[in-house]
Protein backbone atom coordinates (compact mmCIF):
# COMPACT_ATOMS: atom_id res chain seq x y z
CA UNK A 1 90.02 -15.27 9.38
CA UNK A 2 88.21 -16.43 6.71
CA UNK A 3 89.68 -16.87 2.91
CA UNK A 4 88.16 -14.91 -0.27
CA UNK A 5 87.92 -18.14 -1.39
CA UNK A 6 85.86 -19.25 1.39
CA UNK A 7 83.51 -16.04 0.76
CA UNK A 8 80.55 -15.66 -1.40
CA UNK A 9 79.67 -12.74 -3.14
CA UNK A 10 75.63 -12.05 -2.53
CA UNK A 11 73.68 -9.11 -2.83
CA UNK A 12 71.86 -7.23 0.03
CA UNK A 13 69.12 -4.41 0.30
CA UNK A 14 70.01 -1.18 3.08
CA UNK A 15 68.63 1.47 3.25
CA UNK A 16 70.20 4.46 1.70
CA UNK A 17 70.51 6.30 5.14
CA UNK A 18 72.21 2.83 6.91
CA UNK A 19 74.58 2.15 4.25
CA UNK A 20 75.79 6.28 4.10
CA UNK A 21 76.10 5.97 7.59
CA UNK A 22 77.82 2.76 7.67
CA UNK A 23 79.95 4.39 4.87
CA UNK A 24 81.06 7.58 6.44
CA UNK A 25 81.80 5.69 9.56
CA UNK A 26 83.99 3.67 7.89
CA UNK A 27 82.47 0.47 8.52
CA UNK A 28 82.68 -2.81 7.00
CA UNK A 29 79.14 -3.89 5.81
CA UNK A 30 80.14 -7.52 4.64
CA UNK A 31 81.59 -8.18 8.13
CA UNK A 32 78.67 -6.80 9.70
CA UNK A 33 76.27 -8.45 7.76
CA UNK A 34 78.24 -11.31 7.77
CA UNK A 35 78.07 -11.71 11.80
CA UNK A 36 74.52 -10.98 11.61
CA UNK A 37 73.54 -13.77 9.53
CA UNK A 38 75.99 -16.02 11.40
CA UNK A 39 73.95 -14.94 15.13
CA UNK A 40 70.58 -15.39 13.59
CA UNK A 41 71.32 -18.58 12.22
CA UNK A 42 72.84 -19.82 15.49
CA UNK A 43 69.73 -18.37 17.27
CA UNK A 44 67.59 -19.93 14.49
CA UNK A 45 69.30 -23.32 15.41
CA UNK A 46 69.39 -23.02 18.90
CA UNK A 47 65.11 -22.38 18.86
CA UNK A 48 64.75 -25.48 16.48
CA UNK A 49 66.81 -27.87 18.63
CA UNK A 50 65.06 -26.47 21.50
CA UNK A 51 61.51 -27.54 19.72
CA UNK A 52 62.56 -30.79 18.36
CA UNK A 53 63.75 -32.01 22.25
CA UNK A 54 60.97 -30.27 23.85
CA UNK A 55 58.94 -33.40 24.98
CA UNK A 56 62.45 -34.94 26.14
CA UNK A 57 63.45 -31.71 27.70
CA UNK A 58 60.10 -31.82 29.62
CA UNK A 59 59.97 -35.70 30.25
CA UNK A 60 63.53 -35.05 31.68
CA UNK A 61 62.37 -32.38 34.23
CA UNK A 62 59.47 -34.47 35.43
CA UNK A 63 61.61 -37.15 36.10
CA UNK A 64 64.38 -35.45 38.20
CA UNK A 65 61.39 -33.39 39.82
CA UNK A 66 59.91 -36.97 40.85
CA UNK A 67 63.50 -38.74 41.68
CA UNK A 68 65.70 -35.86 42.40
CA UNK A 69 69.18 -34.97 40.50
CA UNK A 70 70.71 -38.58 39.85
CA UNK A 71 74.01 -38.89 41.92
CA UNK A 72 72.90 -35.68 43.90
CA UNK A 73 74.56 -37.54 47.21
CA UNK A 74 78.06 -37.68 45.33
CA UNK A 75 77.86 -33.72 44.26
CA UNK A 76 80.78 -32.23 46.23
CA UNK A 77 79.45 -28.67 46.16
CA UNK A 78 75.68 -28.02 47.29
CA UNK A 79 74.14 -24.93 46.16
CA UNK A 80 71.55 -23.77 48.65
């Protein structure tokens, strides 16, 4: 669990509907938005490693589609 001192205050824009909702619910808004931001930065990262190592990512493939899985006659379990 994160600190108050660890927090920082920011301001956000809801709809009026969402954030009377969100109210009568009894929800907590910061911890929602909070997690939100936190998955779409992770997915942001994840897509930008993704397009940074796409020509190894590729190279890779091609290679193991040419030579086959490198130590494939050590695996212990064979799939298929």
């Amino acid at each position: 669990m994160q600190t108050t001192a660890e927090k920082k205050r920011t301001n956000i824009t809801l709809t009026a509907e969402n954030l009377s909702a969100a109210r009568e619910l009894g929800l907590n808004v910061s911890a929602i938005s909070d997690a939100a931001v936190r998955e779409a930065v992770r997915a942001a990262r994840a897509a930008a490693w993704a397009s940074n190592n796409a020509a190894a990512i590729s190279e890779r493939r091609a290679w193991i589609e040419a030579h086959g899985m490198p130590l494939a006659d050590l695996q212990v379990l064979r799939l298929g």
